[in-house]
N, C-alpha and C. Protein backbone atom coordinates (compact mmCIF):
# COMPACT_ATOMS: atom_id res chain seq x y z
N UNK A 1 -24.15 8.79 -25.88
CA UNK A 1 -22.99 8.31 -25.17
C UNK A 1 -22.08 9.50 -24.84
N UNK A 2 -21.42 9.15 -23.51
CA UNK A 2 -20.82 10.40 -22.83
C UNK A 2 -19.59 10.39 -23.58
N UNK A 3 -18.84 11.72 -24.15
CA UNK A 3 -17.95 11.55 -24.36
C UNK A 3 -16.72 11.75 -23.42
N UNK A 4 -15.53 10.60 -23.76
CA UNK A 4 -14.22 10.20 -22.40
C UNK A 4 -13.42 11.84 -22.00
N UNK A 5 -13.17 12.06 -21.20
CA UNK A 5 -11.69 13.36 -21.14
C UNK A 5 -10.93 12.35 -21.57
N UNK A 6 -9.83 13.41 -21.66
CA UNK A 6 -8.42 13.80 -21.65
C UNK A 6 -8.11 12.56 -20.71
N UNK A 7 -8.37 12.99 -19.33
CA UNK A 7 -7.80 12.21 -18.34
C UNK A 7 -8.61 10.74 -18.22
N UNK A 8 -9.45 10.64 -18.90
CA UNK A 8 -9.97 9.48 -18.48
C UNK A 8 -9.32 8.60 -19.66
N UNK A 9 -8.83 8.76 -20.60
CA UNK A 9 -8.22 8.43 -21.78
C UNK A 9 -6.79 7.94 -21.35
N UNK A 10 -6.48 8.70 -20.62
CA UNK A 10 -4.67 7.99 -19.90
C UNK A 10 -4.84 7.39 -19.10
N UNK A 11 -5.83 7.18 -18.38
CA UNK A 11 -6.04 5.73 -17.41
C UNK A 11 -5.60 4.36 -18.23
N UNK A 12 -4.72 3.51 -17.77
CA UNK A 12 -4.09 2.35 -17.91
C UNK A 12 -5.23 0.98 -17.13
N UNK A 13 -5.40 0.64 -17.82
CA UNK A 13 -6.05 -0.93 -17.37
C UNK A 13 -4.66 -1.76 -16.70
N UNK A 14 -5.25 -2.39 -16.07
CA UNK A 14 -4.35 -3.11 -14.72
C UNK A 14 -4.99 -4.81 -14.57
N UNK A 15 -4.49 -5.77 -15.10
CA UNK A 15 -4.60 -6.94 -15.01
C UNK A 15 -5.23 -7.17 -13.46
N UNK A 16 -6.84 -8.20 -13.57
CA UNK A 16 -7.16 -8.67 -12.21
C UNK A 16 -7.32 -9.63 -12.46
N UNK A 17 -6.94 -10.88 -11.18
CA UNK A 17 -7.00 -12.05 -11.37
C UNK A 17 -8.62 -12.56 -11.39
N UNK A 18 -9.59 -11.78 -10.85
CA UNK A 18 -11.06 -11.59 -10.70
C UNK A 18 -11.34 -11.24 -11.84
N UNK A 19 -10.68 -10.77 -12.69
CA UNK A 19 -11.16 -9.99 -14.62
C UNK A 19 -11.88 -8.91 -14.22
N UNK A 20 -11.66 -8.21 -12.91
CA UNK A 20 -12.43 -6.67 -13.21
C UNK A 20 -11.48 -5.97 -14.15
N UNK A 21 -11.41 -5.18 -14.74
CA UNK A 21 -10.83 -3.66 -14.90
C UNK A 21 -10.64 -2.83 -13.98
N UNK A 22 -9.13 -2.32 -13.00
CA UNK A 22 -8.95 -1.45 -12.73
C UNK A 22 -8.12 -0.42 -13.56
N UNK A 23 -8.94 0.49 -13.40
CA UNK A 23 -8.16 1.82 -14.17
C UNK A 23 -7.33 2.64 -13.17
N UNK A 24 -6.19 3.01 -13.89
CA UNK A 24 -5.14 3.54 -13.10
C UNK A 24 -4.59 4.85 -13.59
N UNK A 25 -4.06 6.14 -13.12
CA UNK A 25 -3.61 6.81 -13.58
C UNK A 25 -1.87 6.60 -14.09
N UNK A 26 -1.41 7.05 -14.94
CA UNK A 26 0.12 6.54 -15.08
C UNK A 26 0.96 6.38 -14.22
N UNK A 27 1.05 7.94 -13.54
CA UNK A 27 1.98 8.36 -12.57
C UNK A 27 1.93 7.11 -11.54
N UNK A 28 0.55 6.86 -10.88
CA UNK A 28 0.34 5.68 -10.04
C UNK A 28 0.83 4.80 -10.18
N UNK A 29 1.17 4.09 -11.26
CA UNK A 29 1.69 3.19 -11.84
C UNK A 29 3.07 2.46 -11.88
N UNK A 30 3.87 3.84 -11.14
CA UNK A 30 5.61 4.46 -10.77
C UNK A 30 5.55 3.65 -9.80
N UNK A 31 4.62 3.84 -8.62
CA UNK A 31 4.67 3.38 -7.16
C UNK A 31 5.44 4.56 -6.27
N UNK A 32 6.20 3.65 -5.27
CA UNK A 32 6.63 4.56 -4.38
C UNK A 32 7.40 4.11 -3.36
N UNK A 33 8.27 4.48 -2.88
CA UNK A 33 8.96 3.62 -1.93
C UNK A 33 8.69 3.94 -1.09
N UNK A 34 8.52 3.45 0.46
CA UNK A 34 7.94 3.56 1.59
C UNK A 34 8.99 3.00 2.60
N UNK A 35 9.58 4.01 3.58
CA UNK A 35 10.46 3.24 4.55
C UNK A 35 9.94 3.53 5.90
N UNK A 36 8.94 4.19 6.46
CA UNK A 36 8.13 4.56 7.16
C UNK A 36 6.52 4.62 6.99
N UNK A 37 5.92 4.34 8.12
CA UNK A 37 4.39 4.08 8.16
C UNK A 37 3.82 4.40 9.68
N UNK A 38 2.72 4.96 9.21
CA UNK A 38 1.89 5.10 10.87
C UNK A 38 0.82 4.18 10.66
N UNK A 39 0.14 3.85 11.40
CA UNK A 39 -0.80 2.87 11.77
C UNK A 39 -1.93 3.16 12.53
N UNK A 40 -3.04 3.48 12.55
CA UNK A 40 -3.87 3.49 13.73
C UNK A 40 -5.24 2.66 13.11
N UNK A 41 -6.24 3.46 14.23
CA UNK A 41 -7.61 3.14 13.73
C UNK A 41 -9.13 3.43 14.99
N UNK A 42 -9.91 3.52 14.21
CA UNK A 42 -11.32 4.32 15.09
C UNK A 42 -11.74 2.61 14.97
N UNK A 43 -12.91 2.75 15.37
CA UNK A 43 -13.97 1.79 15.46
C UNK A 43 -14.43 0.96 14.50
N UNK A 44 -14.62 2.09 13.00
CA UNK A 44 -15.02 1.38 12.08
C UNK A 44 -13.85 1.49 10.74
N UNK A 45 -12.90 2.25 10.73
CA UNK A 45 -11.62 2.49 9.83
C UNK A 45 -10.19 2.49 10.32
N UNK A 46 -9.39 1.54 9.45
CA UNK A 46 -8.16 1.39 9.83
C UNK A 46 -7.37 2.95 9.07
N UNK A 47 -6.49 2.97 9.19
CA UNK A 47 -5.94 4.74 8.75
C UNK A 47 -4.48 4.13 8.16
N UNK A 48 -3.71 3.95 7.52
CA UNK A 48 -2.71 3.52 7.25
C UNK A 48 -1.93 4.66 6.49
N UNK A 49 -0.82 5.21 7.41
CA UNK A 49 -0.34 6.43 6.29
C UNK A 49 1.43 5.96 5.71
N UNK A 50 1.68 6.09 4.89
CA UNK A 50 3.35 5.86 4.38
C UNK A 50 3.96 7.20 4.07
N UNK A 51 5.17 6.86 4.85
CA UNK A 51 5.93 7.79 4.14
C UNK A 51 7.61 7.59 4.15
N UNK A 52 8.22 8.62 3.26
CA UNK A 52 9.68 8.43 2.91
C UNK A 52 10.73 8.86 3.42
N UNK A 53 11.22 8.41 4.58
CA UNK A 53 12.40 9.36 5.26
C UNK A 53 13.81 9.24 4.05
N UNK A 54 13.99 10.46 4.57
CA UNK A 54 15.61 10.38 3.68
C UNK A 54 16.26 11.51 4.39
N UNK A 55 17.62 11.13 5.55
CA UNK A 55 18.13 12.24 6.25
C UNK A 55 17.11 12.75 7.19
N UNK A 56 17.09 14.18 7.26
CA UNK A 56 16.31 14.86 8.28
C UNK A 56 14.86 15.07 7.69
N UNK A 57 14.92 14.84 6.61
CA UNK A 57 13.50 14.99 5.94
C UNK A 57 12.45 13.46 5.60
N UNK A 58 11.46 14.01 5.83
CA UNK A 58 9.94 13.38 5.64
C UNK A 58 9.22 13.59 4.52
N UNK A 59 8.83 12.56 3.88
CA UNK A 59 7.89 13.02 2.59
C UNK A 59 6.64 12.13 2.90
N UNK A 60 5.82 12.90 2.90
CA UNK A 60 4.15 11.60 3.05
C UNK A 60 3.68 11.44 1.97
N UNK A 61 3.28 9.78 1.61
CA UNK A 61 2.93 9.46 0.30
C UNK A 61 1.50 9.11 -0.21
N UNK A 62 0.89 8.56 1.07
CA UNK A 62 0.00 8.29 0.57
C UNK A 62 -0.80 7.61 2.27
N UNK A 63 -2.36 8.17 2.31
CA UNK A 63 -3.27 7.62 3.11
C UNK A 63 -4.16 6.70 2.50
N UNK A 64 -4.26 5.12 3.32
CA UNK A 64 -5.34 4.52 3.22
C UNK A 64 -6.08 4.13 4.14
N UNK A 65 -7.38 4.73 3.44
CA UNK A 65 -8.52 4.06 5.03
C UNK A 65 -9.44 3.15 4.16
N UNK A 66 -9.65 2.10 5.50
CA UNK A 66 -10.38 0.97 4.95
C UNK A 66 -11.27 0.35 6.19
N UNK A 67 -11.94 -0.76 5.77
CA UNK A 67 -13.24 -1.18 7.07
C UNK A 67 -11.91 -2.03 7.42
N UNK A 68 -12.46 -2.58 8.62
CA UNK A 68 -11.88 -3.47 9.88
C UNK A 68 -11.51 -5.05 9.23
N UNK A 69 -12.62 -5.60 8.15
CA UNK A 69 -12.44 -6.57 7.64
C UNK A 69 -11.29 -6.17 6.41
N UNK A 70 -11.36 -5.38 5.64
CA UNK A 70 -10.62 -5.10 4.71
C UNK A 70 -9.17 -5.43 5.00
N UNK A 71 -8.78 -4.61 6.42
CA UNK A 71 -7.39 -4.57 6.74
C UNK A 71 -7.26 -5.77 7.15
N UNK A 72 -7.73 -6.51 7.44
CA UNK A 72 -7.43 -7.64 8.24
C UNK A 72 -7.42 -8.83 7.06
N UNK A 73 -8.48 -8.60 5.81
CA UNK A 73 -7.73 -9.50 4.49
C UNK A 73 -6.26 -8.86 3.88
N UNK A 74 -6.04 -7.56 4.08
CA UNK A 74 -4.64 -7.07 3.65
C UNK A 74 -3.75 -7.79 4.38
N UNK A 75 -3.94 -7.56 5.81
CA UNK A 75 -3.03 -8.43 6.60
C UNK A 75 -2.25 -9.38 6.50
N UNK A 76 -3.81 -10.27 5.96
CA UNK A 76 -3.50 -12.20 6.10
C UNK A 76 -2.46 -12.01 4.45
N UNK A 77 -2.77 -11.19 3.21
CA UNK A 77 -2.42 -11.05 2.22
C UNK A 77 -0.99 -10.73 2.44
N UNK A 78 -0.76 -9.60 3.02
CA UNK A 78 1.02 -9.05 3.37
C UNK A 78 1.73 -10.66 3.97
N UNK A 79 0.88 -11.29 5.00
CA UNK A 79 1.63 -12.27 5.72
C UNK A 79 2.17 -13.74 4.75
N UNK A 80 0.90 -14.20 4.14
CA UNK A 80 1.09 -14.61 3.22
C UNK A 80 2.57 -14.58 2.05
N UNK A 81 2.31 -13.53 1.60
CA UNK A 81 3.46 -13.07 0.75
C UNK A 81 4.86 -12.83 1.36
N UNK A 82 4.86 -12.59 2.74
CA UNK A 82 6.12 -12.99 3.67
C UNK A 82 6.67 -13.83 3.65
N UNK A 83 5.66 -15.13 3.94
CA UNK A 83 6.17 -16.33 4.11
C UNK A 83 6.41 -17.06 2.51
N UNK A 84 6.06 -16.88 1.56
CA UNK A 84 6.54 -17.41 0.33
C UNK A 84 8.01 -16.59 0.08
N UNK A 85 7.86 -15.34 0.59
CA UNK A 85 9.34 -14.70 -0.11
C UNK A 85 10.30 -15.53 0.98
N UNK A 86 10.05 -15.45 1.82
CA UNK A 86 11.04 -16.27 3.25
C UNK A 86 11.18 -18.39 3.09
N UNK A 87 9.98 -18.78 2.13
CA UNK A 87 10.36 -19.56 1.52
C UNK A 87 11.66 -19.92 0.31
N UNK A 88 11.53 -18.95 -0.20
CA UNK A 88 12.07 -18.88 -1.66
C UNK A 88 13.16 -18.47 -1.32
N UNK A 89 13.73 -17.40 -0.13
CA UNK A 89 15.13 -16.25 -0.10
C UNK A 89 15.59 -16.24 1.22
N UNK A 90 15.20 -17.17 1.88
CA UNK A 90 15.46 -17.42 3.67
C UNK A 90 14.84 -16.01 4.14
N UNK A 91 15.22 -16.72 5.71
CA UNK A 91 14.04 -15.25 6.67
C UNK A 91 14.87 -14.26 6.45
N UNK A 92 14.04 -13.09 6.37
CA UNK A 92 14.01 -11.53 6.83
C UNK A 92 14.19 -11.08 7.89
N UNK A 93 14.99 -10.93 8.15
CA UNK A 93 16.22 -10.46 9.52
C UNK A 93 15.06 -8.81 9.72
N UNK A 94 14.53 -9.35 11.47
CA UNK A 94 13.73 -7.80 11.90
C UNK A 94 14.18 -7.54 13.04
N UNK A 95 14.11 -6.57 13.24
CA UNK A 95 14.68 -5.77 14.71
C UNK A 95 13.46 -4.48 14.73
N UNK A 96 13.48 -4.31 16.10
CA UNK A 96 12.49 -3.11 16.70
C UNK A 96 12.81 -1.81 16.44
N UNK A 97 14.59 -2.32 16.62
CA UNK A 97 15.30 -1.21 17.10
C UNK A 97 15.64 -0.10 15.34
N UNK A 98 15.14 1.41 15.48
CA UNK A 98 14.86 1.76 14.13
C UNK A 98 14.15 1.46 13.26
N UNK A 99 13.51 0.61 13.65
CA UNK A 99 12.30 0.70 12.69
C UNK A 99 11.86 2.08 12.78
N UNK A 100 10.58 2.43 11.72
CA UNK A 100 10.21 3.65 11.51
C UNK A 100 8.79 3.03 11.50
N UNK A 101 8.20 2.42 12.22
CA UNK A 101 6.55 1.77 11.97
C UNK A 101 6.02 2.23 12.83
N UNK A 102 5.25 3.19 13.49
CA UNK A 102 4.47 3.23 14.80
C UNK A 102 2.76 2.96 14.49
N UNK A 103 2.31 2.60 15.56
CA UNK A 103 1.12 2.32 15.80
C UNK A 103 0.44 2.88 17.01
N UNK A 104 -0.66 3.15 16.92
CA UNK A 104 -1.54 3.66 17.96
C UNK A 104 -2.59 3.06 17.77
């Protein structure tokens, strides 16, 4: 039997409603705040990048690429969870204007 690192030893188990085990690093665990996002996508991968404006500065946090079906269960998942919080706390007041979301 292989013996674990260091780092594989601070991986945190993460509750799934499926009962897999995801292992997580700590830091990950912080999250991240996100007030900006780009959006695109090729043929077979959506590209999803976040990042943190504050003032004149930009911080990028994090890229995810995923298949075409994937994003599109994230989707229905984000929308989902919209409409229960907009149940529970009335609607979420959106405007175009300043947003920081672009898409291509």
């Amino acid at each position: 039997m292989a013996k674990k690192t260091a780092a594989q030893n601070d991986k945190r188990k993460i509750p799934d409603p499926e009962q897999r085990q995801i292992m997580a690093e700590p830091n990950a665990l912080k999250g991240n705040y996100c007030n900006a996002a780009n959006f695109r996508h090729t043929k077979h991968e959506f590209i999803m990048d976040f990042i943190f404006h504050f003032g004149t500065e930009a911080h990028f946090l994090s890229r995810i690429i995923t298949n075409p079906p994937h994003a599109k269960a994230m989707l229905k998942a984000l929308q989902d969870n919209v409409e229960e919080y907009e149940k529970k706390y009335g609607p979420i007041p959106y405007s175009d204007s300043g947003a920081s979301i672009t898409r291509h």
